[in-house]
C-alpha atoms as a PDB file:
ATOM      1  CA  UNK A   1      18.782  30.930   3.247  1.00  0.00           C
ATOM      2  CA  UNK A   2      17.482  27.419   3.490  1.00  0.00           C
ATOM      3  CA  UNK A   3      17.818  24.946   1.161  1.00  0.00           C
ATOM      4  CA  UNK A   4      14.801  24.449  -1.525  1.00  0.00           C
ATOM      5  CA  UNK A   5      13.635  20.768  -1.488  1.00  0.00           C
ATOM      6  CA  UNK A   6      13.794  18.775  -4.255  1.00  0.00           C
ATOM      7  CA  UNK A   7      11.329  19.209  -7.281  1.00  0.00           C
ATOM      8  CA  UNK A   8       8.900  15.881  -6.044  1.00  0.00           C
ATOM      9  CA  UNK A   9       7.528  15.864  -9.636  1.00  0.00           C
ATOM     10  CA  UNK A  10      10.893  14.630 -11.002  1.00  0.00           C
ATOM     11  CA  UNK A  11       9.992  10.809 -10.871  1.00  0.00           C
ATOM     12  CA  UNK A  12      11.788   7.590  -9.175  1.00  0.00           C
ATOM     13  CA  UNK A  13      12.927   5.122 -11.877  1.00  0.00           C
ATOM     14  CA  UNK A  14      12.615   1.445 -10.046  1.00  0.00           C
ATOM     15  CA  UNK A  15      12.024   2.882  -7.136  1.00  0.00           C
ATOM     16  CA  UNK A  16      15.067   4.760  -6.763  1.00  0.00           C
ATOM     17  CA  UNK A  17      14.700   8.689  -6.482  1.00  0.00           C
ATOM     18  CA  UNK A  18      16.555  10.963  -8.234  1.00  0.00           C
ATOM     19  CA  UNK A  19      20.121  12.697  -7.543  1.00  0.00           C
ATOM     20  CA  UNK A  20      20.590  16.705  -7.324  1.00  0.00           C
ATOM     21  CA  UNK A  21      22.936  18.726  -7.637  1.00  0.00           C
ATOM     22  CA  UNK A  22      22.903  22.441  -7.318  1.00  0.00           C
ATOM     23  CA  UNK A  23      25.204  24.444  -9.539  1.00  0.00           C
ATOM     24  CA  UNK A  24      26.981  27.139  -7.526  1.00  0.00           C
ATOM     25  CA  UNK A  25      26.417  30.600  -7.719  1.00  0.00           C
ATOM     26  CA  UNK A  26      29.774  32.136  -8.893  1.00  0.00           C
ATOM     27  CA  UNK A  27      31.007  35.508 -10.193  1.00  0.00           C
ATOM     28  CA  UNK A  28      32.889  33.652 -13.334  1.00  0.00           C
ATOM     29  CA  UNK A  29      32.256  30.248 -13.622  1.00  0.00           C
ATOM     30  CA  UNK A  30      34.926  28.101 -14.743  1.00  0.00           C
ATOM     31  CA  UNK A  31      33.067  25.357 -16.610  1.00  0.00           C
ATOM     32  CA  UNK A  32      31.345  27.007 -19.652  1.00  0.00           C
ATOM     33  CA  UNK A  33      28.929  23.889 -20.263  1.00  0.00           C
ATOM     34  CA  UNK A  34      26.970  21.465 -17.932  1.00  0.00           C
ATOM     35  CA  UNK A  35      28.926  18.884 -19.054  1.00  0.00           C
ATOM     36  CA  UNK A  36      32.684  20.379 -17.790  1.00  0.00           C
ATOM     37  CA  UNK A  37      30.772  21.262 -14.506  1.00  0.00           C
ATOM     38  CA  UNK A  38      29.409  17.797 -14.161  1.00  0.00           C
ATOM     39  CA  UNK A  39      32.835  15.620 -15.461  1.00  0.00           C
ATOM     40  CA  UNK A  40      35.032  18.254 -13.346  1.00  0.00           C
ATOM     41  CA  UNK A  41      33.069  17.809 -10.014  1.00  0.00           C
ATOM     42  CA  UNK A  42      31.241  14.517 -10.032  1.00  0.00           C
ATOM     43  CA  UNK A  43      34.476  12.692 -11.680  1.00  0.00           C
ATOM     44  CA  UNK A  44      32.778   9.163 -10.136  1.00  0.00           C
ATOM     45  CA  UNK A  45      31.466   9.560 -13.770  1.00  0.00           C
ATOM     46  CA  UNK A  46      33.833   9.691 -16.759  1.00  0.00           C
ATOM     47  CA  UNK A  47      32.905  12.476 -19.172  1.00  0.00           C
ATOM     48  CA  UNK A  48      32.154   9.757 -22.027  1.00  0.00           C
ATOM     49  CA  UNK A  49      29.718   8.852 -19.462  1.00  0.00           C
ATOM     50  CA  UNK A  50      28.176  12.138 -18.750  1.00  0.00           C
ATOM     51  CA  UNK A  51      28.178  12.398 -22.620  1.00  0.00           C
ATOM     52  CA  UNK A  52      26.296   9.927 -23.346  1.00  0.00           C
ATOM     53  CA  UNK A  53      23.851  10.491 -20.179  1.00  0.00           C
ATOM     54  CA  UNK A  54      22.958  13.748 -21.541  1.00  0.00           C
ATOM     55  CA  UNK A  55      22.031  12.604 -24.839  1.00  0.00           C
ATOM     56  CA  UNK A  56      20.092  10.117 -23.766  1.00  0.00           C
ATOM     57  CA  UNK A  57      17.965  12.717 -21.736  1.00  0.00           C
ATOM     58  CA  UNK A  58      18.881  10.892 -18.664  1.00  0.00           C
ATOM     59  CA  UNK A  59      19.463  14.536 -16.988  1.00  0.00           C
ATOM     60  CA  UNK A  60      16.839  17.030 -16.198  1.00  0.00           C
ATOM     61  CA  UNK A  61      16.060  20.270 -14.851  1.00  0.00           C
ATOM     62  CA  UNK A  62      13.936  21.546 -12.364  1.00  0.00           C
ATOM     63  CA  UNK A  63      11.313  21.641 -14.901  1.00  0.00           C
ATOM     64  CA  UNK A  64      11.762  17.993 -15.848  1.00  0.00           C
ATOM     65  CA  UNK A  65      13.172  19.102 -19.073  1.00  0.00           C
ATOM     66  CA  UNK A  66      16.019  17.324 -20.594  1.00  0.00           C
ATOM     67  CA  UNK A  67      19.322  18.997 -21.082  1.00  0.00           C
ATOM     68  CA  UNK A  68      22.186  18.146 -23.950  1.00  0.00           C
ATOM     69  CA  UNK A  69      25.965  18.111 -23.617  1.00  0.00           C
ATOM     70  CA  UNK A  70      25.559  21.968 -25.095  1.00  0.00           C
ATOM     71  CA  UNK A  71      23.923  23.242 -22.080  1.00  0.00           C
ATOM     72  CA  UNK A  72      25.509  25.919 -21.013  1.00  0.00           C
ATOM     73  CA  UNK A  73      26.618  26.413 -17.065  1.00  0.00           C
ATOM     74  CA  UNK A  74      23.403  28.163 -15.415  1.00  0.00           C
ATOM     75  CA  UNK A  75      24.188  29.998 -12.176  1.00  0.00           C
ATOM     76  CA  UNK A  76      22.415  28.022  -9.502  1.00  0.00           C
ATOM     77  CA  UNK A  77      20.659  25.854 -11.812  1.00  0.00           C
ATOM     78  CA  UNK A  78      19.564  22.364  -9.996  1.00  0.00           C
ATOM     79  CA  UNK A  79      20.137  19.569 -12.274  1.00  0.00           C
ATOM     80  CA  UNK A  80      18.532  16.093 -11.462  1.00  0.00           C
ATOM     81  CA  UNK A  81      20.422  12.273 -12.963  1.00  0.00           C
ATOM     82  CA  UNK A  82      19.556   8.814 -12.249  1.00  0.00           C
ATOM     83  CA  UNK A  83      22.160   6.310 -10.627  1.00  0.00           C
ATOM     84  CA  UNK A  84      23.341   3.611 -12.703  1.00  0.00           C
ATOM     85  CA  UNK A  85      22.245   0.560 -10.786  1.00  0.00           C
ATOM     86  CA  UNK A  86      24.781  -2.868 -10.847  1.00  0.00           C
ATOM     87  CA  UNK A  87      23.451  -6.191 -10.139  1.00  0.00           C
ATOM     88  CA  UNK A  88      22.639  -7.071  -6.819  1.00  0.00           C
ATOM     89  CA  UNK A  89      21.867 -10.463  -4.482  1.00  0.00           C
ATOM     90  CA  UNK A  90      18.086 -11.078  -4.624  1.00  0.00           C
ATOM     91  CA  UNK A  91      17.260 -11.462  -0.767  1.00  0.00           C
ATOM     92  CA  UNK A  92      14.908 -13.976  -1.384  1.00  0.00           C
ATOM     93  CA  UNK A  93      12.229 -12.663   1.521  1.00  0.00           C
ATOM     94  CA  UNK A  94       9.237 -10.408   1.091  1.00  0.00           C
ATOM     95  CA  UNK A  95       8.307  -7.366   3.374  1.00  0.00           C
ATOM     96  CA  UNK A  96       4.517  -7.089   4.693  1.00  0.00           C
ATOM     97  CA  UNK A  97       2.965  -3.585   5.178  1.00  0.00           C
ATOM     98  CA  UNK A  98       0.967  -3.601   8.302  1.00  0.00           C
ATOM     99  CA  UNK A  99      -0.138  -0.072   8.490  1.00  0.00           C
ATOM    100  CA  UNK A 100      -0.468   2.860   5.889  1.00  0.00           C
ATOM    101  CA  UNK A 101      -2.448   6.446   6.151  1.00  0.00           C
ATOM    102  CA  UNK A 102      -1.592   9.775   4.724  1.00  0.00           C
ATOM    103  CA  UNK A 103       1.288  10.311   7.455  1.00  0.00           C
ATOM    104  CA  UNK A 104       2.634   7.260   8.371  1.00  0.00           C
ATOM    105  CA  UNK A 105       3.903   3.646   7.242  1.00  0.00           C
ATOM    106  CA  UNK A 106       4.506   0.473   9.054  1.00  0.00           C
ATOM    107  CA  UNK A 107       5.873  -2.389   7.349  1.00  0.00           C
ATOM    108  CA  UNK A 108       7.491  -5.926   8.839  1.00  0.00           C
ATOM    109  CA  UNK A 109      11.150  -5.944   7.683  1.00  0.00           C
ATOM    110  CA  UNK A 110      12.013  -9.760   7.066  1.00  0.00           C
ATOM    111  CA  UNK A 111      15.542 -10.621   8.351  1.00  0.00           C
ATOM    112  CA  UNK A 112      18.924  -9.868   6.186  1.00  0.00           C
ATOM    113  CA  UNK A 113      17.474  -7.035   3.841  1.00  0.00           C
ATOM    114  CA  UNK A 114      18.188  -3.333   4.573  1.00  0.00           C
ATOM    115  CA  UNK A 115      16.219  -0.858   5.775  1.00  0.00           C
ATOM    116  CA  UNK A 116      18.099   1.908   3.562  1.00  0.00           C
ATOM    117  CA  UNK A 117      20.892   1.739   0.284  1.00  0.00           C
ATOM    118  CA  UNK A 118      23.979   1.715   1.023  1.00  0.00           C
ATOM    119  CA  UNK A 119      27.195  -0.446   0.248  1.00  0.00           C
ATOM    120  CA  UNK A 120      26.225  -3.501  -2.129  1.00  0.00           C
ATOM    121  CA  UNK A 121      22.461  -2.832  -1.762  1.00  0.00           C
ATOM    122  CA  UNK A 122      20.143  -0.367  -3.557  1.00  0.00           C
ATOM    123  CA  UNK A 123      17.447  -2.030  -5.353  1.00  0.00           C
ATOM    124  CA  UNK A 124      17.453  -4.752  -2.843  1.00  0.00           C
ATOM    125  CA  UNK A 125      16.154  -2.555   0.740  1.00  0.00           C
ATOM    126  CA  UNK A 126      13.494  -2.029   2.111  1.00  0.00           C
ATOM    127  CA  UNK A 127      12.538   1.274   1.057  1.00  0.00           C
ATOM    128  CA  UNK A 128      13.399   1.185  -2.293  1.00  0.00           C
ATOM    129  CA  UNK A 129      10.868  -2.067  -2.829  1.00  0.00           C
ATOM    130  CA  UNK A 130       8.344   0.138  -0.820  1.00  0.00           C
ATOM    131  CA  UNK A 131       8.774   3.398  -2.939  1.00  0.00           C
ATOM    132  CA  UNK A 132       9.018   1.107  -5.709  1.00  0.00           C
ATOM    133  CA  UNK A 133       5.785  -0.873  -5.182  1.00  0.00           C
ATOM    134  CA  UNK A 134       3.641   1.714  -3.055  1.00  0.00           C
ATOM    135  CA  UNK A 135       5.190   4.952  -5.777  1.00  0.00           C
ATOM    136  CA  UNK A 136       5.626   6.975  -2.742  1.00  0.00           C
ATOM    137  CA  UNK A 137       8.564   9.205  -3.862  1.00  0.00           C
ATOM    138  CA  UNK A 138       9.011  11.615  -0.412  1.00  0.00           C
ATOM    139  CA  UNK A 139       8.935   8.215   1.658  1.00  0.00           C
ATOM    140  CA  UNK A 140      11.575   7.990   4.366  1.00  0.00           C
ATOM    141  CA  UNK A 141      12.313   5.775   7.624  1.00  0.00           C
ATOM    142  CA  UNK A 142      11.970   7.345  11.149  1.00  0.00           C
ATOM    143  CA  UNK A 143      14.470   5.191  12.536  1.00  0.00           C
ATOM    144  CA  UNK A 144      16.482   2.387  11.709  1.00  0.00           C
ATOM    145  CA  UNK A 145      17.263  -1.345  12.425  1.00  0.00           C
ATOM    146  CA  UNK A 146      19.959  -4.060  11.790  1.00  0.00           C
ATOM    147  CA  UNK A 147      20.118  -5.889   8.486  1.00  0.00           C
ATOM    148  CA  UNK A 148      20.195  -8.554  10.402  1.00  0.00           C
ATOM    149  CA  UNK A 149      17.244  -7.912  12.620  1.00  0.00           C
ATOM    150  CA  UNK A 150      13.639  -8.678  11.419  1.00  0.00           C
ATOM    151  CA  UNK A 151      10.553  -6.582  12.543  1.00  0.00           C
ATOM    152  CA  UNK A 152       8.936  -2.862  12.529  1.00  0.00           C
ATOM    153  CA  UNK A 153      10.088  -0.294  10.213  1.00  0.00           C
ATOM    154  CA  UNK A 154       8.233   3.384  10.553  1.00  0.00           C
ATOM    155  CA  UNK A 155       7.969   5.306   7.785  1.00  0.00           C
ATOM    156  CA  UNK A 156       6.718   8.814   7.536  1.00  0.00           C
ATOM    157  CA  UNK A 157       4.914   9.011   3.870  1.00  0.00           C
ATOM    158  CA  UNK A 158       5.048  13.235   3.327  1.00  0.00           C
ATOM    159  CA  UNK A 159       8.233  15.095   4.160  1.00  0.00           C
ATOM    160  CA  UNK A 160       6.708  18.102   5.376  1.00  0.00           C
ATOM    161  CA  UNK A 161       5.895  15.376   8.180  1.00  0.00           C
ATOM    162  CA  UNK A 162       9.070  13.929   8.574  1.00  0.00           C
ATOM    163  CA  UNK A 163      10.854  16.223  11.265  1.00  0.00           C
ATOM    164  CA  UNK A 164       7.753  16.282  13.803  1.00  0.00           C
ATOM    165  CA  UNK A 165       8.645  12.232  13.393  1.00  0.00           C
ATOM    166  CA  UNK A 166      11.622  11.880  13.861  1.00  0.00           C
ATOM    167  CA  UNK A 167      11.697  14.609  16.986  1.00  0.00           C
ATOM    168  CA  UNK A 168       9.899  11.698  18.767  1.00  0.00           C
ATOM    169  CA  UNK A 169      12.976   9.100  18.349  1.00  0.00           C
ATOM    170  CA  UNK A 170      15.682  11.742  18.756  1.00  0.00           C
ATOM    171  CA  UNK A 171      13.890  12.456  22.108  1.00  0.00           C
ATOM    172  CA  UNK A 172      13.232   9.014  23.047  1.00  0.00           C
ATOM    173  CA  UNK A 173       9.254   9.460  23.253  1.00  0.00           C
ATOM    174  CA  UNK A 174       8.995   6.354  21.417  1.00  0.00           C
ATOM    175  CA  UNK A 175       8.145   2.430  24.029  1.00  0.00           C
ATOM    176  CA  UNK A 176       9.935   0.064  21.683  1.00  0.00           C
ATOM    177  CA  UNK A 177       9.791  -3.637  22.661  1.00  0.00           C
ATOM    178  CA  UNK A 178      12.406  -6.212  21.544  1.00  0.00           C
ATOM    179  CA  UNK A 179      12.580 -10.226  21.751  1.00  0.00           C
ATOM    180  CA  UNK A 180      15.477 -11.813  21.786  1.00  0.00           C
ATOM    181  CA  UNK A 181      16.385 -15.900  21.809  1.00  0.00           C
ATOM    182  CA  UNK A 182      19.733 -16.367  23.734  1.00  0.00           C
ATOM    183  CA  UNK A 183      21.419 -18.712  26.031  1.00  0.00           C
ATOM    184  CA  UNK A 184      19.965 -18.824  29.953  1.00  0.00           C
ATOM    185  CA  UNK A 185      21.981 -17.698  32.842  1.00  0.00           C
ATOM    186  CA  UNK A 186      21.013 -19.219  36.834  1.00  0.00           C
ATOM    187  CA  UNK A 187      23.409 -16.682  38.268  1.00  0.00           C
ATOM    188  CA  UNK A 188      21.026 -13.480  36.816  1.00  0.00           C
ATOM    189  CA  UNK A 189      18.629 -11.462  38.614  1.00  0.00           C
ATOM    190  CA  UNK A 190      16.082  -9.940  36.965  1.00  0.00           C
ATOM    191  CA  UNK A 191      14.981  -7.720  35.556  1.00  0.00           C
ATOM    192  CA  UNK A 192      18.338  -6.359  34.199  1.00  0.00           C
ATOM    193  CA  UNK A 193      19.150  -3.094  33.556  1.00  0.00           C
ATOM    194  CA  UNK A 194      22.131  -2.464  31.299  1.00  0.00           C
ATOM    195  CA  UNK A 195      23.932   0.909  31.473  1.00  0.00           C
ATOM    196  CA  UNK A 196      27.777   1.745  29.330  1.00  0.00           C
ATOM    197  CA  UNK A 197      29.526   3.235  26.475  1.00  0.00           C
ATOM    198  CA  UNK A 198      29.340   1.975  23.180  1.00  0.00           C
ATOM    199  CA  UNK A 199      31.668   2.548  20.636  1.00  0.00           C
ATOM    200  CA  UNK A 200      33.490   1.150  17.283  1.00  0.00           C
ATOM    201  CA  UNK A 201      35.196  -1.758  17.380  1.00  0.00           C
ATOM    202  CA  UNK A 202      38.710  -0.750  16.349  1.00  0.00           C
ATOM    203  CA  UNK A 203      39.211  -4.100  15.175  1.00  0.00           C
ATOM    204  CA  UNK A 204      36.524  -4.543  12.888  1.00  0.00           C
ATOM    205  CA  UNK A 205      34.562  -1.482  12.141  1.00  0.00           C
ATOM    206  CA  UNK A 206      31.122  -3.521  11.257  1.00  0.00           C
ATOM    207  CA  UNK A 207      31.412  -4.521  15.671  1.00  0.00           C
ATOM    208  CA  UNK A 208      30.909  -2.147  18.486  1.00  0.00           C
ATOM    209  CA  UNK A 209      32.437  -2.871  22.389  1.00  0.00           C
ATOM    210  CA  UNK A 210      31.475  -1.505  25.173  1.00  0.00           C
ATOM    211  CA  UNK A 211      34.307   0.690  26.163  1.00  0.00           C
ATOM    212  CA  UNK A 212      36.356  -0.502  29.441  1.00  0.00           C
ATOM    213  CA  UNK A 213      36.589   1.070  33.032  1.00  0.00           C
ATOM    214  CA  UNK A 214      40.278   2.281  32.449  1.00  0.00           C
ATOM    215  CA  UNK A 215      38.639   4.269  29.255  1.00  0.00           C
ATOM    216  CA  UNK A 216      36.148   6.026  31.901  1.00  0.00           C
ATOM    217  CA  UNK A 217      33.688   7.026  29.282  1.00  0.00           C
ATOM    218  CA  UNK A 218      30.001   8.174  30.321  1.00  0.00           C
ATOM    219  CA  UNK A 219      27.038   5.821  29.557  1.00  0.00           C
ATOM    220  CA  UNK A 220      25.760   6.510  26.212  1.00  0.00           C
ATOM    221  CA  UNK A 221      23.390   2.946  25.770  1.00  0.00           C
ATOM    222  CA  UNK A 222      20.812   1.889  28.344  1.00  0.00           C
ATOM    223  CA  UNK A 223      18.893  -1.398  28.068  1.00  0.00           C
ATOM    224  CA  UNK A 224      15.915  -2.981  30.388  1.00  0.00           C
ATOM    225  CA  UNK A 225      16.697  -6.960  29.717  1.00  0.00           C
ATOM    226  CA  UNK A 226      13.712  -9.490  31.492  1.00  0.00           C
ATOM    227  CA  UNK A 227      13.123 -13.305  30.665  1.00  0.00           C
ATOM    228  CA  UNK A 228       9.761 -14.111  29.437  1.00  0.00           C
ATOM    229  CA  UNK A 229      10.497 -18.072  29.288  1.00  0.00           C
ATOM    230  CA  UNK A 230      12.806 -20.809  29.200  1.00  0.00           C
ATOM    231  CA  UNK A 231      13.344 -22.778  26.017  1.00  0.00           C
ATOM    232  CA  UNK A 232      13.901 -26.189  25.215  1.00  0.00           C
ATOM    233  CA  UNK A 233      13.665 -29.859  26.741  1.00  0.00           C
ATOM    234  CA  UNK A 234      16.704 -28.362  28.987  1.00  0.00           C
ATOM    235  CA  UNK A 235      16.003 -25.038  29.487  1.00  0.00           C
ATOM    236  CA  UNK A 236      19.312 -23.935  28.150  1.00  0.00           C
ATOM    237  CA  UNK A 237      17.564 -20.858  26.364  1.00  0.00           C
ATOM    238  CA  UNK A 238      15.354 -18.382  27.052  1.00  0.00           C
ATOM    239  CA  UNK A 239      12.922 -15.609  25.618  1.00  0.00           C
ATOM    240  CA  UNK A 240      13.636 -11.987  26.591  1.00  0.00           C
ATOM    241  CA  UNK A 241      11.754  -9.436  26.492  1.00  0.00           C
ATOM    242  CA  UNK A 242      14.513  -6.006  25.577  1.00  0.00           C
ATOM    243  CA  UNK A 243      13.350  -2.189  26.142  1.00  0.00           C
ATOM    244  CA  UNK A 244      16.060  -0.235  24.610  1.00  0.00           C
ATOM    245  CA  UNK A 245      16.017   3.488  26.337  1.00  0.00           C
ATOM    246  CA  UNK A 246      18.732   4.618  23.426  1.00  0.00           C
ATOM    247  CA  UNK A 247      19.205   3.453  20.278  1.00  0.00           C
ATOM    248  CA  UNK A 248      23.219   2.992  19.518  1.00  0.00           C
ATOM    249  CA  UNK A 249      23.888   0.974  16.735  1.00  0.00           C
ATOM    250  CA  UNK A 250      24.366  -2.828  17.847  1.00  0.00           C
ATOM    251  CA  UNK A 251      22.741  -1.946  21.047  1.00  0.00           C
ATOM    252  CA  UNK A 252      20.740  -4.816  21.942  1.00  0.00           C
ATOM    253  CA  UNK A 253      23.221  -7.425  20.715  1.00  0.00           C
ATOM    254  CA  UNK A 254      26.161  -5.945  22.664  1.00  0.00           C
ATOM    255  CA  UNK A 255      24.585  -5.345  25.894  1.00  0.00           C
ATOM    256  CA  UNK A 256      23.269  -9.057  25.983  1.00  0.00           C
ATOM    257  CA  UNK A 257      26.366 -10.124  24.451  1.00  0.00           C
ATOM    258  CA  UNK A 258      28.271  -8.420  27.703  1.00  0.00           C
ATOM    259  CA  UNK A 259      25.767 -10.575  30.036  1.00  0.00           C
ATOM    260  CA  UNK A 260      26.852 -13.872  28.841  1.00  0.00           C
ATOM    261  CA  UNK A 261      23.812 -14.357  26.819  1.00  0.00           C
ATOM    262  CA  UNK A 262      24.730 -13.768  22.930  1.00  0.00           C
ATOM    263  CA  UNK A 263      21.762 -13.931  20.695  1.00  0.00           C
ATOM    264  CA  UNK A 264      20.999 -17.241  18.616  1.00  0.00           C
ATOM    265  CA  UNK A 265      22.239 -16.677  14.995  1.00  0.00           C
ATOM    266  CA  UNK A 266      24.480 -14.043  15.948  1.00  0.00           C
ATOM    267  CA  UNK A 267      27.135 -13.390  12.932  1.00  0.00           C
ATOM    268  CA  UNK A 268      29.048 -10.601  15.048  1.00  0.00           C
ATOM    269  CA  UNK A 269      29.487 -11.389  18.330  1.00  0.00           C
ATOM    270  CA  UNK A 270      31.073 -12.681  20.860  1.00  0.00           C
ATOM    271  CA  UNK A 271      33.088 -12.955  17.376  1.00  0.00           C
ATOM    272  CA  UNK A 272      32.761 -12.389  14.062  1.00  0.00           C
ATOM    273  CA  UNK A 273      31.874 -15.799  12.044  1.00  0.00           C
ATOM    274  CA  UNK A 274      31.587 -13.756   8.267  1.00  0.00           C
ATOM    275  CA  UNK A 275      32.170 -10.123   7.253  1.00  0.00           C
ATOM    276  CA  UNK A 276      29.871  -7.492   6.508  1.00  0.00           C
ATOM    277  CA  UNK A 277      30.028  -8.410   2.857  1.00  0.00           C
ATOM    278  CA  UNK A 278      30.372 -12.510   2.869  1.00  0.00           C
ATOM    279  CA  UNK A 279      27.095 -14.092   1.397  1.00  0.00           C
ATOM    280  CA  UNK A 280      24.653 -14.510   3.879  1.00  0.00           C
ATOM    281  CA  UNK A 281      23.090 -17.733   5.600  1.00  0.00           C
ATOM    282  CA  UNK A 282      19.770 -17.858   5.657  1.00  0.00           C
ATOM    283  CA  UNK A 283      19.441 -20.730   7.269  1.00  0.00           C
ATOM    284  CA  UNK A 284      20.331 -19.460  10.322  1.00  0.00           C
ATOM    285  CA  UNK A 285      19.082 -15.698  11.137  1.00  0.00           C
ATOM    286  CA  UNK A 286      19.495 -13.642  14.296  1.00  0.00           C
ATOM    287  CA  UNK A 287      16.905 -14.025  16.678  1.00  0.00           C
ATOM    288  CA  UNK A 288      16.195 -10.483  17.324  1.00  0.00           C
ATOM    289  CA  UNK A 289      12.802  -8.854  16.754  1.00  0.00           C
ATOM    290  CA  UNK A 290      11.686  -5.406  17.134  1.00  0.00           C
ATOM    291  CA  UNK A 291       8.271  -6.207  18.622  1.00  0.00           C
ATOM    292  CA  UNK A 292       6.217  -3.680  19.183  1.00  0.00           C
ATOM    293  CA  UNK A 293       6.024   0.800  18.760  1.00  0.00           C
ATOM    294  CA  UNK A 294       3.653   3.168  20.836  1.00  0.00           C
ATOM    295  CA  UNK A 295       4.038   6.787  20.047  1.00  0.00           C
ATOM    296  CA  UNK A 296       1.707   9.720  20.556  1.00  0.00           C
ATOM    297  CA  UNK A 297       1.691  11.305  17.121  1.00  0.00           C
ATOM    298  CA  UNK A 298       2.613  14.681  16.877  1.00  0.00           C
ATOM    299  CA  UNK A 299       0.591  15.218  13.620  1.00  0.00           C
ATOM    300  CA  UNK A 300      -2.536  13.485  14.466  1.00  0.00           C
ATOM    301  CA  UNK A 301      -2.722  13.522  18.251  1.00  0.00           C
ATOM    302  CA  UNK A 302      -3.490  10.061  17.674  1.00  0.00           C
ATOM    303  CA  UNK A 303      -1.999   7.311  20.435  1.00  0.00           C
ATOM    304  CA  UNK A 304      -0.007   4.724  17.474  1.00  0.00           C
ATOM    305  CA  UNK A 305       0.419   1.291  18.876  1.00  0.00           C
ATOM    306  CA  UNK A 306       2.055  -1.184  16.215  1.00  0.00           C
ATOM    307  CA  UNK A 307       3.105  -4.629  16.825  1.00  0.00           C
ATOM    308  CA  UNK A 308       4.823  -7.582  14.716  1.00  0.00           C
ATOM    309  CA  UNK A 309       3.428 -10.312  13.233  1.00  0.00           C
ATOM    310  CA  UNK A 310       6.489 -12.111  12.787  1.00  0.00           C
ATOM    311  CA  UNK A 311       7.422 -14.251  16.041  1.00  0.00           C
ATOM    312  CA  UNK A 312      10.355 -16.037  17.416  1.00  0.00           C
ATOM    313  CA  UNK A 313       9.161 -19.909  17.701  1.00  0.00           C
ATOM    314  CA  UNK A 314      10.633 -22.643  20.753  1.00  0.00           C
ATOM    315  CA  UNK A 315      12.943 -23.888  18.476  1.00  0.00           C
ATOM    316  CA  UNK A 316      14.733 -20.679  18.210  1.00  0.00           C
ATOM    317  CA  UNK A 317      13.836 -20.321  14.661  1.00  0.00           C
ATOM    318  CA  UNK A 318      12.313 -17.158  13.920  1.00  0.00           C
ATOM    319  CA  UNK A 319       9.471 -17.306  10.353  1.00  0.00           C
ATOM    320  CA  UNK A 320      11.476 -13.921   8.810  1.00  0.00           C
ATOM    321  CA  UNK A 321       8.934 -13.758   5.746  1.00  0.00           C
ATOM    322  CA  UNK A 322       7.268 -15.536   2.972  1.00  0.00           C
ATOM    323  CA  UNK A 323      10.119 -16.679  -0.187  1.00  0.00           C
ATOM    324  CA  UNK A 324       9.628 -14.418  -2.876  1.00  0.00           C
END
């Protein structure tokens, strides 16, 4: 049987949708109230926690109807709570939205704010602000990029949409365009076209590597690389133009990494200067860009052709938003 979605009428709370959690269907349940179910098998939460959620009304039915610490266990009852938020850096840089219609959202992502929660950032992401701002509760990114990379986000705004979406990226029907400032190379002919394996870093899980002849992996990453100028009184740096054909994680930076041409304001590589979760510098961001998107939409029939308006500037300095 498939899974029911969740109820969209329970509402986000700063932007932040709510958790479910499906009681299971048993012949004799072992947890005679809500509240054993809930301390027993979410234990993340103490019970004095849970206690005091409950009481509070701070957890809900399908109905939207509060339910106490006397609740009893309901057979396949779906129970909806809020996350606690903690305090979180500000990333002082504002997102633009470029594009918005009943199926689809583009926004500008500024550098060093993520596109999704996860680790030390909720509040502070990209979609959360959006679902936050915009109240779009079903909102959800197509694809993703780097924290550390600024540019276009897709969004699809109903989730009865969002599959049909995001067949296009897991088939590669998307043309994304990159730009990238890094160091020039003489010795290069161009265009380049950048085949190999990518995979974690045993080292340091935030890096990948491209894995080594002796490992004789197959190519799972594929990267057109071209120049589009050279930078600079000296010409020691150049604008490139990047078509990623796959979209590993780190692509872009590894495969011109591996050329001899690591990206200006790269943190990670050719070696790590912070860790993941060392406070950021934004003074100096990575000068990557994700450019430019043209899709034919499956829900529409529409050809979608989005570009940037941020740009990378001579000075290798890239204008990643407006302060907040």
């Amino acid at each position: 049987m498939a899974r029911l979605p969740k109820n969209a009428d329970i509402p986000m709370r700063d932007g932040v949708s709510p958790s479910c959690v499906a009681l299971p269907r048993l012949r004799h349940s072992p947890w005679p109230t809500l509240l054993d179910f809930l301390a027993e098998r979410l234990p993340r939460i103490p019970r004095d926690e849970w206690r005091a959620r409950l009481r509070a009304g701070e957890v809900v039915d399908d109905d939207g109807r509060a339910l106490d610490e006397h609740t009893p266990y309901l057979h396949g009852q779906r129970v909806y709570y809020w996350r606690t938020l903690a305090e979180e850096p500000r990333i002082p840089f504002r997102e633009a939205v470029l594009f918005r219609d009943a199926h689809l959202l583009v926004a500008d992502k500024p550098h060093f704010l993520p596109v999704t929660p996860g680790g030390r950032y909720v509040r502070e992401t990209l979609l959360v602000r959006l679902k936050q701002a915009l109240g779009l509760p079903e909102l959800s990114p197509l694809h993703r990029i780097d924290r550390e990379t600024a540019g276009l986000v897709v969004f699809s705004v109903r989730a009865t949409d969002r599959d049909a979406y995001q067949r296009l990226f897991r088939e590669r029907r998307v043309d994304k365009t990159y730009e990238a400032i890094a160091p020039w190379r003489d010795d290069l002919a161009w265009p380049q076209r950048r085949v190999s394996h990518l995979r974690e870093d045993e080292t340091a899980f935030y890096r990948m590597r491209e894995a080594t002849a002796e490992e004789a992996l197959p190519p799972n990453s594929e990267t057109w690389i071209e120049p589009l100028e050279r930078l600079g009184p000296d010409g020691r740096y150049a604008r490139y133009r990047l078509r990623p054909v796959t979209g590993k994680r780190h692509q872009l930076r590894v495969h011109l990494h591996a050329l001899g041409l690591p990206i200006v304001g790269d943190q990670f590589y050719p070696v790590a200067r912070r860790g993941p979760d060392d406070p950021e510098d934004y003074a100096q961001p990575l000068q990557l860009l994700a450019q430019s998107l043209a899709f034919d939409d499956p829900v529409t029939g529409e050809r979608r052709q989005f570009q940037s308006r941020l740009r990378l500037d001579a000075n290798a300095l890239l204008t990643v938003g407006t302060p907040a």
